[in-house]
Protein backbone atom coordinates (compact mmCIF):
# COMPACT_ATOMS: atom_id res chain seq x y z
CA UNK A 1 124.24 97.16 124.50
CA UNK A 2 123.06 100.76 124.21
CA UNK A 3 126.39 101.89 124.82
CA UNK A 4 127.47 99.87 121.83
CA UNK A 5 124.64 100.79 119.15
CA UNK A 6 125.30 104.53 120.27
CA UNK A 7 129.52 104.03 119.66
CA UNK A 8 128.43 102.04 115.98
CA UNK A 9 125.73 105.06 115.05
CA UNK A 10 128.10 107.76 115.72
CA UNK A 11 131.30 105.67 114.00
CA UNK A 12 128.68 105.56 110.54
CA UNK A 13 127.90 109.37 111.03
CA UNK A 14 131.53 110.02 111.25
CA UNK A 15 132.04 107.50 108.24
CA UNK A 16 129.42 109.34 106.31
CA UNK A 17 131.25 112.90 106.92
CA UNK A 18 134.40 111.67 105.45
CA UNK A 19 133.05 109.92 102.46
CA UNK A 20 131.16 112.82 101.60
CA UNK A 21 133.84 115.12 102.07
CA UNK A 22 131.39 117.21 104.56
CA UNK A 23 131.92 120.76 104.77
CA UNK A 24 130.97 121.61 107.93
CA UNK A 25 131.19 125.33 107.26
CA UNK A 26 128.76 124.80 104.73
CA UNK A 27 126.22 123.16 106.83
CA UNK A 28 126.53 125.62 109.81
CA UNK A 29 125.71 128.50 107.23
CA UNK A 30 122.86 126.55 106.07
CA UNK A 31 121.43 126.21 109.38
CA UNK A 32 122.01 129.76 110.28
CA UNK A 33 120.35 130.67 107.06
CA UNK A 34 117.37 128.00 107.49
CA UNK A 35 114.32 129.63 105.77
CA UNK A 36 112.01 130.28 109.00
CA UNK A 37 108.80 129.53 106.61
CA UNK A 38 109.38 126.05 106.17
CA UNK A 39 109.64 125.40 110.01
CA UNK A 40 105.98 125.70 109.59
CA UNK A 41 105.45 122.72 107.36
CA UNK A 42 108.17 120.73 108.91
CA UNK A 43 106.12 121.06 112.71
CA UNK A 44 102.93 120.93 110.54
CA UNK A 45 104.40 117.44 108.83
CA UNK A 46 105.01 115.73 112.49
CA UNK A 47 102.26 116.68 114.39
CA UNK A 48 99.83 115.44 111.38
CA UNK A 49 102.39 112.13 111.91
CA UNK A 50 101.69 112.35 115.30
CA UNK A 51 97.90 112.31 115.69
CA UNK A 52 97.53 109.91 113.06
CA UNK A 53 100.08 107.64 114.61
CA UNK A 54 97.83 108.32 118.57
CA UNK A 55 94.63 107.92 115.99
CA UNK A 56 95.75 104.13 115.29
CA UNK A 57 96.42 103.49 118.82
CA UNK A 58 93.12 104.94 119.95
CA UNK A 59 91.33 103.03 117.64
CA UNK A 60 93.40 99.70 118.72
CA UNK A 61 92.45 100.73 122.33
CA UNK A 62 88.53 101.31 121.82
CA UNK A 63 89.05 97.91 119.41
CA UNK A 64 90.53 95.70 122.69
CA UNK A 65 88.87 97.60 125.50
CA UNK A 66 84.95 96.70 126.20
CA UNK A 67 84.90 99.70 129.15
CA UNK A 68 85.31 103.28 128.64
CA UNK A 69 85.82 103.73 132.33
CA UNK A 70 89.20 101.84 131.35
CA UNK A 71 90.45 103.43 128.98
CA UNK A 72 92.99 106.51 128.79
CA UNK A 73 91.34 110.43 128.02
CA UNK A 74 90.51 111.11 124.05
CA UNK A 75 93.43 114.05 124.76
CA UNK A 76 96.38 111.88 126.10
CA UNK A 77 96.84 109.76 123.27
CA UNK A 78 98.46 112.31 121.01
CA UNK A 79 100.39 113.75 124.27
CA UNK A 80 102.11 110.25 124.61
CA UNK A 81 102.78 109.67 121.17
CA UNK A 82 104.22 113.40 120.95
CA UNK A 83 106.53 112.39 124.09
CA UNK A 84 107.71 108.92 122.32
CA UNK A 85 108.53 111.21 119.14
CA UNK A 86 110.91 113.14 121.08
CA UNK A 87 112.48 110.55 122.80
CA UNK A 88 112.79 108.46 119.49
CA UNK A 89 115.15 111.21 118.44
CA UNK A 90 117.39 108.87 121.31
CA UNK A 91 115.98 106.13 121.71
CA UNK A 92 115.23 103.44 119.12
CA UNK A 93 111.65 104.58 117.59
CA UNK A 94 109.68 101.92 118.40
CA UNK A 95 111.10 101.50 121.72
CA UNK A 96 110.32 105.21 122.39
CA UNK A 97 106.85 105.33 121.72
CA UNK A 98 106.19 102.42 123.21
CA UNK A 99 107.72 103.24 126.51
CA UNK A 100 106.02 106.46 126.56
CA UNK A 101 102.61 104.97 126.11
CA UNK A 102 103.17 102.54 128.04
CA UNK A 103 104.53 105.13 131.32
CA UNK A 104 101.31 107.30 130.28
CA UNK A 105 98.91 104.18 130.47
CA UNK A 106 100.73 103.34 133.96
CA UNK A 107 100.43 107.47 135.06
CA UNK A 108 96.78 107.31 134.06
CA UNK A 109 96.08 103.59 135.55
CA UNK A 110 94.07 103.06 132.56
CA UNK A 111 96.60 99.93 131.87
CA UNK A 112 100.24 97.91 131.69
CA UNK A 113 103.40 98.17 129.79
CA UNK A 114 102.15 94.95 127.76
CA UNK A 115 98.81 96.57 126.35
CA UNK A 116 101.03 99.97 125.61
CA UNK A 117 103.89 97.82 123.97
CA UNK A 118 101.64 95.10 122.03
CA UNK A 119 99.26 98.41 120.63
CA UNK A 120 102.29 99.74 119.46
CA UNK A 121 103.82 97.48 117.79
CA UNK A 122 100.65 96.15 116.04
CA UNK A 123 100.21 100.08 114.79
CA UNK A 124 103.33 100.41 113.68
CA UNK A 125 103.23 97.61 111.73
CA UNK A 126 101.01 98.31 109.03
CA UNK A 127 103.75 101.41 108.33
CA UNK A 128 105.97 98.82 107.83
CA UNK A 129 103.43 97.44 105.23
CA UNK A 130 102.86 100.45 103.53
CA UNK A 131 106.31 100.99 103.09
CA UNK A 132 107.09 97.52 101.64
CA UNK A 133 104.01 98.37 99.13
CA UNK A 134 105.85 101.18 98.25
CA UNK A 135 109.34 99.97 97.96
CA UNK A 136 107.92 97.88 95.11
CA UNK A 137 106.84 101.49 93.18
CA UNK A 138 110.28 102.15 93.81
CA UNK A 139 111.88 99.43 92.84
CA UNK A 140 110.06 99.17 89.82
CA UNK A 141 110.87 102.84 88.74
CA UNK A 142 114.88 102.53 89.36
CA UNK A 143 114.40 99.04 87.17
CA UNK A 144 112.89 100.12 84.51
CA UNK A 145 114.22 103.78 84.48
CA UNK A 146 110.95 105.44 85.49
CA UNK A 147 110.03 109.01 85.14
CA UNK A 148 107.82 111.19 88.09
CA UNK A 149 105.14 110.79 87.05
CA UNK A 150 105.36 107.15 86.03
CA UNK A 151 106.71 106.67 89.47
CA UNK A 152 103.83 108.53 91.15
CA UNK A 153 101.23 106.49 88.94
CA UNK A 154 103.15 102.77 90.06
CA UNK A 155 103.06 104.04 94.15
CA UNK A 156 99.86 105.03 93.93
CA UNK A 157 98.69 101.78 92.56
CA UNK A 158 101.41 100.03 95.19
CA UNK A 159 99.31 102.26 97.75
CA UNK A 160 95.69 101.16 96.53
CA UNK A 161 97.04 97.23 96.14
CA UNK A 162 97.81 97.60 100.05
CA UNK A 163 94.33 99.23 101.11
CA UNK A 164 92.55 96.39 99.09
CA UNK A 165 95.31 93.50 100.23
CA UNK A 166 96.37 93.92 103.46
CA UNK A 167 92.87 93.17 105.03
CA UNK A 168 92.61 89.67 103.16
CA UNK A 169 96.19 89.16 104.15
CA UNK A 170 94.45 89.21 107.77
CA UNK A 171 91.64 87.67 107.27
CA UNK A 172 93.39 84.87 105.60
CA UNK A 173 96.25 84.47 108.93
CA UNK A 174 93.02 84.11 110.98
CA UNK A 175 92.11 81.59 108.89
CA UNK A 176 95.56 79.66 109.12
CA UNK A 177 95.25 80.37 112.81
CA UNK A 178 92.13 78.77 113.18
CA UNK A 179 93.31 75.70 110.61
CA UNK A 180 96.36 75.46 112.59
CA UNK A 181 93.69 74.77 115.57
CA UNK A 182 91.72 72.49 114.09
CA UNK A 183 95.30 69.88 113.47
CA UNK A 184 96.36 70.72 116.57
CA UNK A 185 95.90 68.45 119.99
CA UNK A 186 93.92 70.82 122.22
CA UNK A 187 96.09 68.97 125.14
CA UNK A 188 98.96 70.04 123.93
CA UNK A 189 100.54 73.48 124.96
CA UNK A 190 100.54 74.61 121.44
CA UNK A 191 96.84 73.63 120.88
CA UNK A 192 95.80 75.81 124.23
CA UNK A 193 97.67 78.26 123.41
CA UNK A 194 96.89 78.64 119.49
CA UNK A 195 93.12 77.87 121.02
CA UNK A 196 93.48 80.85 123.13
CA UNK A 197 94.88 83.29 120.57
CA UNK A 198 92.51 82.29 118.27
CA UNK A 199 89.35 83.23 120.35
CA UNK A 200 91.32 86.17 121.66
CA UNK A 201 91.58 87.42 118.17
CA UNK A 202 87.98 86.62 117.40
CA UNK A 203 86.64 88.66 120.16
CA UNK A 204 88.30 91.67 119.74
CA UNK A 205 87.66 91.78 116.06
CA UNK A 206 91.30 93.17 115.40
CA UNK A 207 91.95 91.17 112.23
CA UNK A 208 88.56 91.80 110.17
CA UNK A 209 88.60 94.33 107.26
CA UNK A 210 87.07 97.34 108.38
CA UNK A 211 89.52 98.22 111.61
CA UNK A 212 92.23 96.53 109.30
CA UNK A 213 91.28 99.04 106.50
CA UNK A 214 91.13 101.95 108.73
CA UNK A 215 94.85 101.42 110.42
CA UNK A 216 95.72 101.01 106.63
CA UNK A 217 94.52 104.17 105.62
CA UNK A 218 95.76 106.07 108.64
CA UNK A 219 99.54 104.55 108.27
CA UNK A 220 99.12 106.19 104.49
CA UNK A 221 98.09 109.63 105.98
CA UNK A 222 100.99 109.82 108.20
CA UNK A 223 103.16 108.65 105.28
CA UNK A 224 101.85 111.70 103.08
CA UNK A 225 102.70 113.87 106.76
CA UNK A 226 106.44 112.46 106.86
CA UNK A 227 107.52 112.94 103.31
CA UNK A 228 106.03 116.96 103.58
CA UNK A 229 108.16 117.56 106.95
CA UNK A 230 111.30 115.76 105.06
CA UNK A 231 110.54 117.90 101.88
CA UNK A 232 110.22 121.01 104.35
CA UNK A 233 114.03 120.27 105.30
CA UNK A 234 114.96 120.55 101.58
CA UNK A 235 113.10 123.91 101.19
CA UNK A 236 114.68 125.25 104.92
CA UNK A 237 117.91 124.47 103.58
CA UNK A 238 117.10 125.06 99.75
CA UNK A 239 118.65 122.42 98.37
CA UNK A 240 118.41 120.47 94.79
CA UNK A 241 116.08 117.85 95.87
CA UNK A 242 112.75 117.17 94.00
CA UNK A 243 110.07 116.51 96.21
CA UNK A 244 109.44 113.69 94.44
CA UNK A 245 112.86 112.16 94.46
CA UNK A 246 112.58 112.40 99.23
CA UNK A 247 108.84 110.72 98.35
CA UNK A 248 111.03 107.63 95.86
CA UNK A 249 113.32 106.89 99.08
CA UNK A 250 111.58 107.13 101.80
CA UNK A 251 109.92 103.68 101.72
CA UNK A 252 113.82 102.26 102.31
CA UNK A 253 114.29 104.95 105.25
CA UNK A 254 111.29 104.06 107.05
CA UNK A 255 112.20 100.58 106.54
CA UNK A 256 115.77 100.70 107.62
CA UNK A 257 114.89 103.03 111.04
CA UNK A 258 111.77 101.13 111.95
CA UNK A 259 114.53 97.93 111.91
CA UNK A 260 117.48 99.39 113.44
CA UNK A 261 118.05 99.41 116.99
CA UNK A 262 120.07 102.69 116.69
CA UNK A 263 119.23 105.74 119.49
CA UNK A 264 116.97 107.50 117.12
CA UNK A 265 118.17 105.79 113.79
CA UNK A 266 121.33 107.89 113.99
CA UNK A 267 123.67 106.52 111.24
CA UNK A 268 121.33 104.64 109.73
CA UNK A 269 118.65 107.50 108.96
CA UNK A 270 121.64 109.41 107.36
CA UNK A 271 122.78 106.87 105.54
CA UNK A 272 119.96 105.52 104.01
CA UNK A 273 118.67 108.57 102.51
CA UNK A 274 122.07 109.94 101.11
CA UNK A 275 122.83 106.47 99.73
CA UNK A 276 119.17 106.15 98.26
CA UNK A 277 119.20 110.07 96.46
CA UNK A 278 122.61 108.65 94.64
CA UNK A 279 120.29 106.32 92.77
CA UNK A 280 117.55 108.97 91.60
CA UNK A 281 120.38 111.57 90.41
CA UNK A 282 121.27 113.53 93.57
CA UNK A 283 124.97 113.95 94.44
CA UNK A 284 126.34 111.82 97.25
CA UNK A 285 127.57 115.32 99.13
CA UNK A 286 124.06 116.85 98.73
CA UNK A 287 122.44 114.02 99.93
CA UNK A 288 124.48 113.87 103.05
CA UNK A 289 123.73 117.28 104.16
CA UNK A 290 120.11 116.81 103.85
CA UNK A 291 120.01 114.04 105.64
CA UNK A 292 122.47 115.69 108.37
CA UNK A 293 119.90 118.93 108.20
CA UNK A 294 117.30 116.52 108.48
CA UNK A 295 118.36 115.06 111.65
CA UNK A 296 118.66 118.54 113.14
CA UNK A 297 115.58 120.24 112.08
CA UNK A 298 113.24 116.72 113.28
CA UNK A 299 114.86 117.38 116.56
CA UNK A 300 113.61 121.05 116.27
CA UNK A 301 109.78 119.50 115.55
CA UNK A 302 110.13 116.73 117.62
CA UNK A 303 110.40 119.31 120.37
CA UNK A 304 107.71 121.34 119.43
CA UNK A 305 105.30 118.73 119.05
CA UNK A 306 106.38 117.77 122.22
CA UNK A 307 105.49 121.07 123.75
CA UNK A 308 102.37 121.23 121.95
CA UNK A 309 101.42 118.09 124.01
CA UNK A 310 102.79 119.20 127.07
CA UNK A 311 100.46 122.01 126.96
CA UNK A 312 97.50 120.21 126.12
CA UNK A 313 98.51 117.67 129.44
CA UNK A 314 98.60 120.86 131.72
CA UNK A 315 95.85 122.52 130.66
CA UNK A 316 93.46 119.28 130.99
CA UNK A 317 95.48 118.59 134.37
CA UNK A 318 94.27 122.40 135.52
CA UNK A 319 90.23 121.55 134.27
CA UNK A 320 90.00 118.55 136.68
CA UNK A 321 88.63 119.39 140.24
């Protein structure tokens, strides 16, 4: 299966070349001539991504964990996020990170492969919410032939509509939950186990407002973090993008990557955001070598966010006696 998704992702980058008419000469020159200042931003951009990203998974660990003594150091959360970053760039993202925290829970025996897998996919999911919130600003600016700043006034109000909503859209699935209960035989399979659920969820206080609000808030921070490392690539390889126009698309990138099953997106990543730029005005060939550059220089962070954690791992591996 891994085999296969790798063969389709490299037949759509190859696809993508040709349609565009890639010059490859072109992009190798615009590598070699990558402006070193924006590196800066770019590494800046992912490890802001990544410590908000460890941030929501700490907080869904302290949420779901009554004993300190069981769960992992303050320090290793953004190490194993940084690790699933770099390994997203081939594996499958969510796969990635969630292997990695789940191997760093095991390393630590501070927990399993389920708690690292179910925290991560409950985290990521409110990115996936944010960016459907802001695939309707989108949407609504290539409908009705928005301008930046109209489309930065509709997002942000997509944005605020998700702080305010997505809480009472959890409060209100406990409450079907606990409906669901009440018409269910508790003899039945379905009425333990919806019983179960039910008072698992009400213990651990995961779907009331204030943690929902807060994993909310912190999936919009890292948003802000991955559309100034993707605007970094456009100023390393200073090309004709508006910063606002990478902001417009990414919504449908984050959406297509977090959904593909891909090594690292590949093909999909590329082809989302050159296809998406056509809409707001960019040319097809421009949009393809940004995203190409794109894939090269998130490598480049990936790594040294990476590296950043893998220092902060050996030096707190030195302090202990």
């Amino acid at each position: 299966m891994a085999v296969v998704a790798l063969l389709v992702a490299l037949g759509l980058l190859i696809l993508l070349a040709r349609s565009a008419d890639l010059d490859v000469g072109r992009l190798a020159t615009s590598l070699a001539n990558v402006h070193a200042f924006a590196v800066v931003p770019l590494v800046a951009g992912m490890a802001f991504m990544t410590w908000c990203s460890a941030r929501k998974w700490r907080l869904i660990v302290e949420q779901t964990t009554a004993s300190a003594a069981t769960r992992p150091p303050p320090y290793t959360y953004f190490v194993y996020t940084a690790f699933g970053m770099l390994m997203g760039q081939f594996l499958p993202p969510h796969v990635s990170i969630a292997t990695s925290r789940s191997l760093g829970l095991m390393l630590q025996r501070r927990g399993t492969i389920v708690q690292g897998t179910s925290a991560t996919v409950f985290e990521q999911l409110f990115d996936m919410l944010l960016a459907c919130f802001c695939a309707i600003g989108t949407l609504l600016t290539i409908v009705l032939h928005l301008a930046a700043t109209a489309w930065l006034l509709t997002t942000t109000g997509c944005v605020i509509s998700g702080i305010v909503l997505t809480p009472l859209l959890a409060g209100l699935s406990l409450a079907m939950l606990k409906s669901a209960e009440r018409r269910t035989h508790l003899a039945s399979r379905a009425g333990r186990s919806l019983s179960t659920l039910t008072a698992l969820l009400e213990r651990l206080k995961v779907l009331h407002s204030p943690f929902i609000r807060r994993l909310f808030v912190l999936s919009v921070l890292r948003y802000l973090g991955l559309i100034v490392s993707a605007y970094a690539v456009v100023l390393a390889g200073d090309l004709s993008i508006a910063g606002w126009q990478i902001a417009a698309v990414m919504p449908f990138v984050v959406l297509a990557v977090l959904l593909s099953f891909a090594p690292g997106g590949l093909g999909v990543n590329e082809w989302t955001y050159a296809s998406a730029l056509v809409v707001f005005g960019v040319p097809f060939a421009t949009g393809v070598e940004f995203a190409l550059l794109n894939r090269i220089l998130n490598f480049v962070g990936a790594a040294a966010v990476a590296v950043i954690g893998g220092v902060m791992l050996l030096a707190h591996s030195q302090r202990r006696p």
